[in-house]
C-alpha atoms as a PDB file:
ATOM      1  CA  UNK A   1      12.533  -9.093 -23.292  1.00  0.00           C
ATOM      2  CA  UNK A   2      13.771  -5.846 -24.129  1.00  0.00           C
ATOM      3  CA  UNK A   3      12.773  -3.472 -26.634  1.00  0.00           C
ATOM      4  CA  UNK A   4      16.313  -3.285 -28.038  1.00  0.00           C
ATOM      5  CA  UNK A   5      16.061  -6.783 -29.084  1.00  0.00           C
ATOM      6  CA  UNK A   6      12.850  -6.654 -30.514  1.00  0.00           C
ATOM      7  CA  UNK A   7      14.148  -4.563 -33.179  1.00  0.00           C
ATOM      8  CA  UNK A   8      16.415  -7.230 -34.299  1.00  0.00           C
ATOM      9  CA  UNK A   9      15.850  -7.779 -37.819  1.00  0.00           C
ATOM     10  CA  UNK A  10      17.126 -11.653 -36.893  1.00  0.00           C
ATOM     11  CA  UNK A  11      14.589 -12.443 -34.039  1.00  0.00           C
ATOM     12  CA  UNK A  12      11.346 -14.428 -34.812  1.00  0.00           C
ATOM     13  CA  UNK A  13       8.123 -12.519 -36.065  1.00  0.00           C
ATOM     14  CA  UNK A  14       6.021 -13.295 -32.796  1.00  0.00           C
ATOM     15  CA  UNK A  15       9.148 -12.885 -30.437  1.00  0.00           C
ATOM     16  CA  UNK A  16       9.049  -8.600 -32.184  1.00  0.00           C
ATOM     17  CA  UNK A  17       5.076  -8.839 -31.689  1.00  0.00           C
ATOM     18  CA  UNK A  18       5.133 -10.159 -27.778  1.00  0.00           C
ATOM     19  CA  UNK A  19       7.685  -7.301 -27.393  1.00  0.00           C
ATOM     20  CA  UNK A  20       5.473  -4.690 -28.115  1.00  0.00           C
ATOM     21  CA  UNK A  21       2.268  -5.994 -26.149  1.00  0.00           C
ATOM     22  CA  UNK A  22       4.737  -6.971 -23.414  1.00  0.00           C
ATOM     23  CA  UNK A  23       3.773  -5.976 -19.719  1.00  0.00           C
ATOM     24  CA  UNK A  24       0.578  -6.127 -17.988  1.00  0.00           C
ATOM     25  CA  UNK A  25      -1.275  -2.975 -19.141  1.00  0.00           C
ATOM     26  CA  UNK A  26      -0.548  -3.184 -22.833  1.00  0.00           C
ATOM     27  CA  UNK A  27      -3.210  -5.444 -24.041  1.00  0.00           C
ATOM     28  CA  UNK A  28      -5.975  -3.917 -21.688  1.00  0.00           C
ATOM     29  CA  UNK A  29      -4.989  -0.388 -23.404  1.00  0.00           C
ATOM     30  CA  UNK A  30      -5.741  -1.720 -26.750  1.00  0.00           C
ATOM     31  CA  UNK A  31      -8.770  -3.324 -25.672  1.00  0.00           C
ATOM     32  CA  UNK A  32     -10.343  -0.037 -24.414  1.00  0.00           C
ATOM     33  CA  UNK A  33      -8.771   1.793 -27.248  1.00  0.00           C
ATOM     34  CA  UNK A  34     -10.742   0.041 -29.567  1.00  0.00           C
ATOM     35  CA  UNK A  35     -13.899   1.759 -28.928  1.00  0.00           C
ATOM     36  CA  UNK A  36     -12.473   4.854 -29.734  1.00  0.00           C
ATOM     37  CA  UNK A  37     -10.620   7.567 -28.465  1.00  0.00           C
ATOM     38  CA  UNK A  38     -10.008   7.840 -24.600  1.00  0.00           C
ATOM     39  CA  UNK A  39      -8.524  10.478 -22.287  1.00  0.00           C
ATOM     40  CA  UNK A  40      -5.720   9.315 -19.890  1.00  0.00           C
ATOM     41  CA  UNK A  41      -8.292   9.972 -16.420  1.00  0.00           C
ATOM     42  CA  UNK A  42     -10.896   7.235 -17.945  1.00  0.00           C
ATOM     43  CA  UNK A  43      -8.240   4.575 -19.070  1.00  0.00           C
ATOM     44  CA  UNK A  44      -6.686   4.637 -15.314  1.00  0.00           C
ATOM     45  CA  UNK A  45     -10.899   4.526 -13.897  1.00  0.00           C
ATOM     46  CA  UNK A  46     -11.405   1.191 -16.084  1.00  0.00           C
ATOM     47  CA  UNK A  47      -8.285  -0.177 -15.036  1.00  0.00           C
ATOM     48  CA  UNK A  48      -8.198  -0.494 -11.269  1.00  0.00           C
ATOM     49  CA  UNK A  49      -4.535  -0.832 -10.052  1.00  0.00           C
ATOM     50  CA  UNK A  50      -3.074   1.170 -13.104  1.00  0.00           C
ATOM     51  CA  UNK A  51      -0.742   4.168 -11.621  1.00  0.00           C
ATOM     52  CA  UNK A  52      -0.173   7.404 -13.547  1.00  0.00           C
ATOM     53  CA  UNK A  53       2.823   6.874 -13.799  1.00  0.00           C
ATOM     54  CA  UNK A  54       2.640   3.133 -15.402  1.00  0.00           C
ATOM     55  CA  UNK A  55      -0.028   4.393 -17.937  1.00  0.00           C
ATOM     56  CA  UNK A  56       1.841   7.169 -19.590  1.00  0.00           C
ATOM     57  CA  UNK A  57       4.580   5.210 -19.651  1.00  0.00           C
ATOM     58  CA  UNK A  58       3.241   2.110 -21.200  1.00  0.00           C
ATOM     59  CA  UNK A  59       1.330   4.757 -23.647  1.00  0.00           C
ATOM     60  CA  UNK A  60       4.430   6.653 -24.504  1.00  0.00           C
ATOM     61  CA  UNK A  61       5.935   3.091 -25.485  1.00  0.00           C
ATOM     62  CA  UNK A  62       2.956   2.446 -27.218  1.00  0.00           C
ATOM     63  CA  UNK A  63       3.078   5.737 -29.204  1.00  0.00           C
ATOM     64  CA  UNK A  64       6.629   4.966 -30.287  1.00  0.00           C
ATOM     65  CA  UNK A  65       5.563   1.713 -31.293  1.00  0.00           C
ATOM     66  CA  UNK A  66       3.338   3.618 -33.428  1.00  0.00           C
ATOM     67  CA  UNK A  67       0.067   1.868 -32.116  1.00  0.00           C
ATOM     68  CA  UNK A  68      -1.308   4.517 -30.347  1.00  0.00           C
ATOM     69  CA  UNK A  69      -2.069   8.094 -31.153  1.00  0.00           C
ATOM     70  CA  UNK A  70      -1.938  11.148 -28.967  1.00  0.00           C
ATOM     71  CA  UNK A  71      -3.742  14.499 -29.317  1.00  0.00           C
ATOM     72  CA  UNK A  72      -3.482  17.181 -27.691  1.00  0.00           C
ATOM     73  CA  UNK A  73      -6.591  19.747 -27.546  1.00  0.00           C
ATOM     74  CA  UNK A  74      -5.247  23.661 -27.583  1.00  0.00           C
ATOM     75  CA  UNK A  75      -8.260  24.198 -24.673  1.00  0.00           C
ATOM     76  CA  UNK A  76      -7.499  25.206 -21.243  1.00  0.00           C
ATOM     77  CA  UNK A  77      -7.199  22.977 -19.447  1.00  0.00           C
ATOM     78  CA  UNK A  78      -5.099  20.915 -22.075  1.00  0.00           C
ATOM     79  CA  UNK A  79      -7.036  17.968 -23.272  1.00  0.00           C
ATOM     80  CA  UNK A  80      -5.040  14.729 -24.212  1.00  0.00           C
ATOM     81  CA  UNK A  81      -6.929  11.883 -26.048  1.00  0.00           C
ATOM     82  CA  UNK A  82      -5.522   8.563 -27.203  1.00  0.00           C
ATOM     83  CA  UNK A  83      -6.516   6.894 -29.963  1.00  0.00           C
ATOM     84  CA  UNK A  84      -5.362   3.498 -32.267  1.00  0.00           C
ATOM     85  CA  UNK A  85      -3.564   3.967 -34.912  1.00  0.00           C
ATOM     86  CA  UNK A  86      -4.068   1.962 -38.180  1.00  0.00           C
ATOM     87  CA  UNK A  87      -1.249   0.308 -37.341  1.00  0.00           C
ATOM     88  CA  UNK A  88      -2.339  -0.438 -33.718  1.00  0.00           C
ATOM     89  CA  UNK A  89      -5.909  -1.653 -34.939  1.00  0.00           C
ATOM     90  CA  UNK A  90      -3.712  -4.045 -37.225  1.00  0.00           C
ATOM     91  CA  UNK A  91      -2.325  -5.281 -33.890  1.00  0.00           C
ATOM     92  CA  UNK A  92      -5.785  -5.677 -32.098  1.00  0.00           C
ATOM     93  CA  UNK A  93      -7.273  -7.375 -35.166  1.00  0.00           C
ATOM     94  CA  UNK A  94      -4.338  -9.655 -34.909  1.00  0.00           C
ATOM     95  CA  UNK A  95      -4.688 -10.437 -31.040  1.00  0.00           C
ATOM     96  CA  UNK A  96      -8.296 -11.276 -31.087  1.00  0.00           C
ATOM     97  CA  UNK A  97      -7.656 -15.073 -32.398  1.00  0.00           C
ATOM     98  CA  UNK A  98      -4.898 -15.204 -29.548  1.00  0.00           C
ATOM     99  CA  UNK A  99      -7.405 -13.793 -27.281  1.00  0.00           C
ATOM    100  CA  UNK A 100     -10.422 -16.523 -28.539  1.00  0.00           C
ATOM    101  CA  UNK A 101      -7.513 -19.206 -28.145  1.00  0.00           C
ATOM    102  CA  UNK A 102      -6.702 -17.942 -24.421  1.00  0.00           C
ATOM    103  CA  UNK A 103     -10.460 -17.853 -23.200  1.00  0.00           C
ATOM    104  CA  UNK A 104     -11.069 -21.566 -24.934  1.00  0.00           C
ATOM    105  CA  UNK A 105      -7.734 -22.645 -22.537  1.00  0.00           C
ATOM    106  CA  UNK A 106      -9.042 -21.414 -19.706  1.00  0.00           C
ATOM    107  CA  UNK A 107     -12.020 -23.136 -20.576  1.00  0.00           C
ATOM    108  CA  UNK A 108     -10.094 -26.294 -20.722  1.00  0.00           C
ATOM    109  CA  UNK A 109      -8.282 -25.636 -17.068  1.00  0.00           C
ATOM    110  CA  UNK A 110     -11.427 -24.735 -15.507  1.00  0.00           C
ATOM    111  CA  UNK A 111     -14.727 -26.858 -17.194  1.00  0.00           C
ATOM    112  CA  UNK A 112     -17.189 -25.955 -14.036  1.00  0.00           C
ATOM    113  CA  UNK A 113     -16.629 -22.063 -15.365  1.00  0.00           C
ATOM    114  CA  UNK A 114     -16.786 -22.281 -18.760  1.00  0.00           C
ATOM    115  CA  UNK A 115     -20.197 -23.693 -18.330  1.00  0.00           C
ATOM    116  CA  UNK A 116     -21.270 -20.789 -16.474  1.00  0.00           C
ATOM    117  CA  UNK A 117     -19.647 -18.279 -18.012  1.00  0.00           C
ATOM    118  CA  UNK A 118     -21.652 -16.739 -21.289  1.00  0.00           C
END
């Protein structure tokens, strides 16, 4: 989907939300952002396979989406930190349910490891 069309003020309430979360990295980045705020070097360490170049793009979208929020420190060297927003904690709050719905499916697809799996 593009991001043009999920600012149509015609297009379904959950077609607008998937466009924000859309792409592989977005969720992840809430998830870590959750425990607080993170510098760019330790999102890209928990998320093997995440490029530079993917993260600060994905958390420039983000931050125009106005879920995330970035600070810059006035130190040398500059220090960037990410945080939630209010707005982007509304977001995670809303996902978790999706997220409990997703694990119970998987659950459902694969019985032998959700009976192993705490």
């Amino acid at each position: 989907m593009t991001r043009s069309r999920a600012q149509d003020p015609n297009v379904c309430g959950v077609t607008a939300a998937i466009a924000v979360i859309d792409g592989k990295w977005k969720t992840p980045l809430l998830w870590l952002l959750e425990s607080g705020p993170q510098r760019p070097g330790a999102l890209r360490r928990q998320l093997p396979g995440l490029s530079e170049k993917v993260l600060t793009q994905a958390l420039r979208e983000m931050e125009a989406d106005g879920l995330v929020h970035r600070e810059v420190h006035d130190v040398l060297p500059l220090r960037t930190e990410y945080s939630l927003t209010p707005f982007g904690q509304d977001l995670s709050d809303a996902l978790a349910p999706l997220s409990d719905w997703g694990h119970r499916r998987l659950d459902r697809l694969n019985p032998t490891l959700g009976a192993t799996a705490g």
